[in-house]
C-alpha atoms as a PDB file:
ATOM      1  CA  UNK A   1      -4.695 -17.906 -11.543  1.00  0.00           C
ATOM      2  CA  UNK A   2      -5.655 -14.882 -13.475  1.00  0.00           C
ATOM      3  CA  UNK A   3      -4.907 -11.355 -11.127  1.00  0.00           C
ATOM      4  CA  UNK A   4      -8.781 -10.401 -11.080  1.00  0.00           C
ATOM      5  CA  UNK A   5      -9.582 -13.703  -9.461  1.00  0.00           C
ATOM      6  CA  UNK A   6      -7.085 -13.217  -6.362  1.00  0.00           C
ATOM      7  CA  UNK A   7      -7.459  -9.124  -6.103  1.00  0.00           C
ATOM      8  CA  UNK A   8      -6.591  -8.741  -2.349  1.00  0.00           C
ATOM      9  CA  UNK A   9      -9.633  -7.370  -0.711  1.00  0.00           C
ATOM     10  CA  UNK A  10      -8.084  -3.674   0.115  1.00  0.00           C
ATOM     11  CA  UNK A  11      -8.149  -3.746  -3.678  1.00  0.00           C
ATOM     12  CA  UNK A  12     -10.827  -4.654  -4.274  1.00  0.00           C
ATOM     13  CA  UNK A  13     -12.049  -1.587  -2.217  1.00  0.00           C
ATOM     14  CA  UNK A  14      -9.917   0.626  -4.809  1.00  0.00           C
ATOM     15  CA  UNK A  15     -10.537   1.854  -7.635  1.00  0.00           C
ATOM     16  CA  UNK A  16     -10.271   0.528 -11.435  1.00  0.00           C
ATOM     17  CA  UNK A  17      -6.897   2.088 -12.186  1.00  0.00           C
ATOM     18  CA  UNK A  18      -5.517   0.829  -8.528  1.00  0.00           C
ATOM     19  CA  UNK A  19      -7.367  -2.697 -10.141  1.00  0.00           C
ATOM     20  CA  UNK A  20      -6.132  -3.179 -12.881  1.00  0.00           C
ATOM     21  CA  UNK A  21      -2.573  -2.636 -11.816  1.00  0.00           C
ATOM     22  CA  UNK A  22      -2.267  -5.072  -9.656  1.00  0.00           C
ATOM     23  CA  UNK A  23      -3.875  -7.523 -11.920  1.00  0.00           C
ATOM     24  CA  UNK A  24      -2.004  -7.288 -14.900  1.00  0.00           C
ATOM     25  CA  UNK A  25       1.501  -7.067 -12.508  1.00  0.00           C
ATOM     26  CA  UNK A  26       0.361  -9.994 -10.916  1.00  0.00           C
ATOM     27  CA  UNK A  27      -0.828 -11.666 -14.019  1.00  0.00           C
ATOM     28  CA  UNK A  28       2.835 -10.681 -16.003  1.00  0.00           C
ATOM     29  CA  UNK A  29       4.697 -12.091 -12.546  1.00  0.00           C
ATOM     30  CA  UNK A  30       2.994 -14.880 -12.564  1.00  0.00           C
ATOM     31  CA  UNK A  31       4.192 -15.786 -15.851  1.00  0.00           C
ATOM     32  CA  UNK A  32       7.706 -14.850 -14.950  1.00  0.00           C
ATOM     33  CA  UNK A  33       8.116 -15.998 -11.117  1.00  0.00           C
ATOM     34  CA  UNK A  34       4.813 -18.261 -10.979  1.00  0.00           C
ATOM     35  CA  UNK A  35       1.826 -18.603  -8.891  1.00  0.00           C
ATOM     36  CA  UNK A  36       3.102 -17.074  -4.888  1.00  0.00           C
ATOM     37  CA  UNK A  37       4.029 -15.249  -2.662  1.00  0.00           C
ATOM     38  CA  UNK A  38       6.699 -13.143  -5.190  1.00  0.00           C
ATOM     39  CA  UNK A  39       3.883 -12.355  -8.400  1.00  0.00           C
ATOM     40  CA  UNK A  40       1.972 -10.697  -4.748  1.00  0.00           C
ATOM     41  CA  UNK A  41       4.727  -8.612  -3.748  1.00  0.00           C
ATOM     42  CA  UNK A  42       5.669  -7.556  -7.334  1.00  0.00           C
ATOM     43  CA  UNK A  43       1.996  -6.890  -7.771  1.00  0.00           C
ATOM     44  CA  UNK A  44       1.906  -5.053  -4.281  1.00  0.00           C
ATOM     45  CA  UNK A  45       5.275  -2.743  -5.569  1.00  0.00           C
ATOM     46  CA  UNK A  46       3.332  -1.875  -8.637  1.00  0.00           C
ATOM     47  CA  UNK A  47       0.260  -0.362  -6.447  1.00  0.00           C
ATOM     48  CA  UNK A  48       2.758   1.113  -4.058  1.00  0.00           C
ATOM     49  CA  UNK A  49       4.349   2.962  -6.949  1.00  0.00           C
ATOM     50  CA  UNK A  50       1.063   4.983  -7.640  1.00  0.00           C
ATOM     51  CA  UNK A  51      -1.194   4.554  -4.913  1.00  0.00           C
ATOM     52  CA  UNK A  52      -1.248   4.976  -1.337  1.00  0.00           C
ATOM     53  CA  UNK A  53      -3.326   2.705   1.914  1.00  0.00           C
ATOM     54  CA  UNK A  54      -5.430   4.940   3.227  1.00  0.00           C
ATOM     55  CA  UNK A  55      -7.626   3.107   5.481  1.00  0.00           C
ATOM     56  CA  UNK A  56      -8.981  -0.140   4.122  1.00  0.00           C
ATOM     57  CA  UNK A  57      -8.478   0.871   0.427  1.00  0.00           C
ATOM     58  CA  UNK A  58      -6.047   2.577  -1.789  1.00  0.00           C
ATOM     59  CA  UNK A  59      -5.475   6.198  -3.352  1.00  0.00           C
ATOM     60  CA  UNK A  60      -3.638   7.593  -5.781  1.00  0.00           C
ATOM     61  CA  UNK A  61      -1.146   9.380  -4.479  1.00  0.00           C
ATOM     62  CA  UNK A  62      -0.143  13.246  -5.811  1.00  0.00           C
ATOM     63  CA  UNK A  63       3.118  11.991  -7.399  1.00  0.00           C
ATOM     64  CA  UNK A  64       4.682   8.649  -8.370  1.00  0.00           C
ATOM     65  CA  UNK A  65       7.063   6.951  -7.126  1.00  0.00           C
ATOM     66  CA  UNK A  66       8.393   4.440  -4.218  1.00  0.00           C
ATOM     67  CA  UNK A  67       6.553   4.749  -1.240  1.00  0.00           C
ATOM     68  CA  UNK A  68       8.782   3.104   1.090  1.00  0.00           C
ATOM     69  CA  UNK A  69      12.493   2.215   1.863  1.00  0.00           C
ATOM     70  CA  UNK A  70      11.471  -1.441  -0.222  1.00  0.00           C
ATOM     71  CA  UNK A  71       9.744  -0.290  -2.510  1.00  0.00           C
ATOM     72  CA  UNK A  72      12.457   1.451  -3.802  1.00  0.00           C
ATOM     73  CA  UNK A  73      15.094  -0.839  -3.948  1.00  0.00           C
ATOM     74  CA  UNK A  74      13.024  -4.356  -4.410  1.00  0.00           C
ATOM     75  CA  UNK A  75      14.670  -7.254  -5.691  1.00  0.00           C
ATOM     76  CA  UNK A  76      14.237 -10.809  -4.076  1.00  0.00           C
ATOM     77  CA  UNK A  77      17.840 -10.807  -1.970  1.00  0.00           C
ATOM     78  CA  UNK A  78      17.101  -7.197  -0.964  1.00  0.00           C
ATOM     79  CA  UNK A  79      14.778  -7.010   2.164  1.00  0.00           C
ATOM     80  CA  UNK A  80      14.427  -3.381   3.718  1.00  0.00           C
ATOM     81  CA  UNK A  81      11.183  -2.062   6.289  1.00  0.00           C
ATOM     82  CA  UNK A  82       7.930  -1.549   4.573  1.00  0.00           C
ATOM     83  CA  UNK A  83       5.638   0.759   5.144  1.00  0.00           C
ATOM     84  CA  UNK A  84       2.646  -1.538   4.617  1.00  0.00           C
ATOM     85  CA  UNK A  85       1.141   0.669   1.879  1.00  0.00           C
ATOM     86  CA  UNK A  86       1.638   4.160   3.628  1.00  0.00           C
ATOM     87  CA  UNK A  87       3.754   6.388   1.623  1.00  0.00           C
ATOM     88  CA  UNK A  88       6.460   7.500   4.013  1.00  0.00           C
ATOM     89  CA  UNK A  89       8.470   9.194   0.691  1.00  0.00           C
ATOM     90  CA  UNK A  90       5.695  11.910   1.221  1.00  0.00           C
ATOM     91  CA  UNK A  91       5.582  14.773   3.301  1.00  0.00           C
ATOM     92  CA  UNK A  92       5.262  15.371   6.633  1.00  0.00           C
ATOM     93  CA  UNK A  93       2.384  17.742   5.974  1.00  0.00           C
ATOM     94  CA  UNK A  94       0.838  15.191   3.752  1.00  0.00           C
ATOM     95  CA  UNK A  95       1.218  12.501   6.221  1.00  0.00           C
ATOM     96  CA  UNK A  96      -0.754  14.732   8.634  1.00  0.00           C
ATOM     97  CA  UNK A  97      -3.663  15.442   6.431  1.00  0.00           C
ATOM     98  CA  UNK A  98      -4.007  11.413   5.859  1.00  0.00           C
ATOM     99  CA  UNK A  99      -3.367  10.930   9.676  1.00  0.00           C
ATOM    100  CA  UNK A 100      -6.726  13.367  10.171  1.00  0.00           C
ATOM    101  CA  UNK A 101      -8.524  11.767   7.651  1.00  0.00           C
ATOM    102  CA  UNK A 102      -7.972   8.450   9.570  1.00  0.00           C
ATOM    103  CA  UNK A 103      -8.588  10.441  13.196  1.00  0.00           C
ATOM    104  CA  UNK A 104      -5.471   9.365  14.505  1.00  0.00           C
ATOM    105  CA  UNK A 105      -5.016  10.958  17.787  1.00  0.00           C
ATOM    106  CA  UNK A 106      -1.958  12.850  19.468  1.00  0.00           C
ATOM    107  CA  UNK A 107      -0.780  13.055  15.373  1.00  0.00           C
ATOM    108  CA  UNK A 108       0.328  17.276  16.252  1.00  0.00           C
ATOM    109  CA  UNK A 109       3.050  15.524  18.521  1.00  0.00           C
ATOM    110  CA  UNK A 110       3.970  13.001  16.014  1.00  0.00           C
ATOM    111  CA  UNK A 111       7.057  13.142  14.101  1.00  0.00           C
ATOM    112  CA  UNK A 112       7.255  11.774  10.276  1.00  0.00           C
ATOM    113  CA  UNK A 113       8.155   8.293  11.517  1.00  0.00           C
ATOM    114  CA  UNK A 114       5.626   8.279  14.058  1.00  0.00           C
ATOM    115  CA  UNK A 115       2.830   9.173  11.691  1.00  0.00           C
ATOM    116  CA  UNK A 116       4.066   6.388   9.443  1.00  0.00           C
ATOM    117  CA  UNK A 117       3.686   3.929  12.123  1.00  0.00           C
ATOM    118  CA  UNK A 118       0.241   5.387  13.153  1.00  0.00           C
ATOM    119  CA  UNK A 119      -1.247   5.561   9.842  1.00  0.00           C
ATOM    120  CA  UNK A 120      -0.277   2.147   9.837  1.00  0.00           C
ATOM    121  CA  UNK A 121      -2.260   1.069  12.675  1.00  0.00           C
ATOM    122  CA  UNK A 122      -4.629   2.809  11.877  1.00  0.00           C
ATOM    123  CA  UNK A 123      -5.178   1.467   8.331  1.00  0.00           C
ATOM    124  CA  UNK A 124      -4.612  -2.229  10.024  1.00  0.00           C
ATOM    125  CA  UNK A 125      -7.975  -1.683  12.119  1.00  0.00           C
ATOM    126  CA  UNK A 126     -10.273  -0.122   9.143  1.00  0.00           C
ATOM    127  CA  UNK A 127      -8.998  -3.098   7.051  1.00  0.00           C
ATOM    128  CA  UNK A 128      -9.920  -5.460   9.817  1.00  0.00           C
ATOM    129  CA  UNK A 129     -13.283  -3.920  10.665  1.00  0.00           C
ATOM    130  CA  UNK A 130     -14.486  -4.148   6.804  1.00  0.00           C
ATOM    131  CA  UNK A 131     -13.188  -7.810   6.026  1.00  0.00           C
ATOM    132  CA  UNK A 132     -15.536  -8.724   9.183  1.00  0.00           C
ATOM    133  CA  UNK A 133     -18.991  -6.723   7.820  1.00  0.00           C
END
């Protein structure tokens, strides 16, 4: 099934660029792995490379690269933490600015690890509220 017809609905939210990434990942996994569960996650790794969840959509991010401790080693046999789209490669001060935009609370207290997991939550519950509108 062609990328554009199963874009993920954070996606979908995104931009062109973040788009048409995914899609023609998926699309080129899809001929490689097949139709599943893999041609998402390679398709997911691509985003994550260039973009960033930031609520219930994604963003480039300032610099490319992994975002996460998966993301940067990949590979089916390899399973390491994700970060669920946050980039936790990024710094602390840029996790805080993305923490604010969210309105995550007690984020001044937080360490990096504990903004990750916030900003995850956080993005969770935006991405819930808009697939119920």
């Amino acid at each position: 099934m062609p990328g554009r017809e199963v874009l993920p609905s954070t996606l979908r939210r995104s931009s062109d660029k973040a788009q048409d990434t995914w899609a023609k990942t998926h699309d080129s996994a899809v001929e490689t792995y097949g139709e599943g569960e893999r041609a998402h996650r390679t398709a997911y790794a691509a985003v994550k490379h260039s973009f960033e969840k930031v609520g219930d959509h994604w963003e480039q991010k300032g610099r490319k690269g992994p975002s996460d401790e998966q993301a940067a080693g990949g590979g089916p046999a390899r399973r390491a933490a994700t970060a669920g789209g946050v980039d936790a490669n990024a710094s602390k001060e840029h996790l805080m600015e993305v923490a604010k935009k969210l309105d995550v609370r007690g984020r001044s207290r937080m360490n990096k690890s504990e903004l990750v997991g916030a900003i995850q939550k956080a993005n969770n519950r935006q991405t819930a509220r808009a697939r119920n509108r």
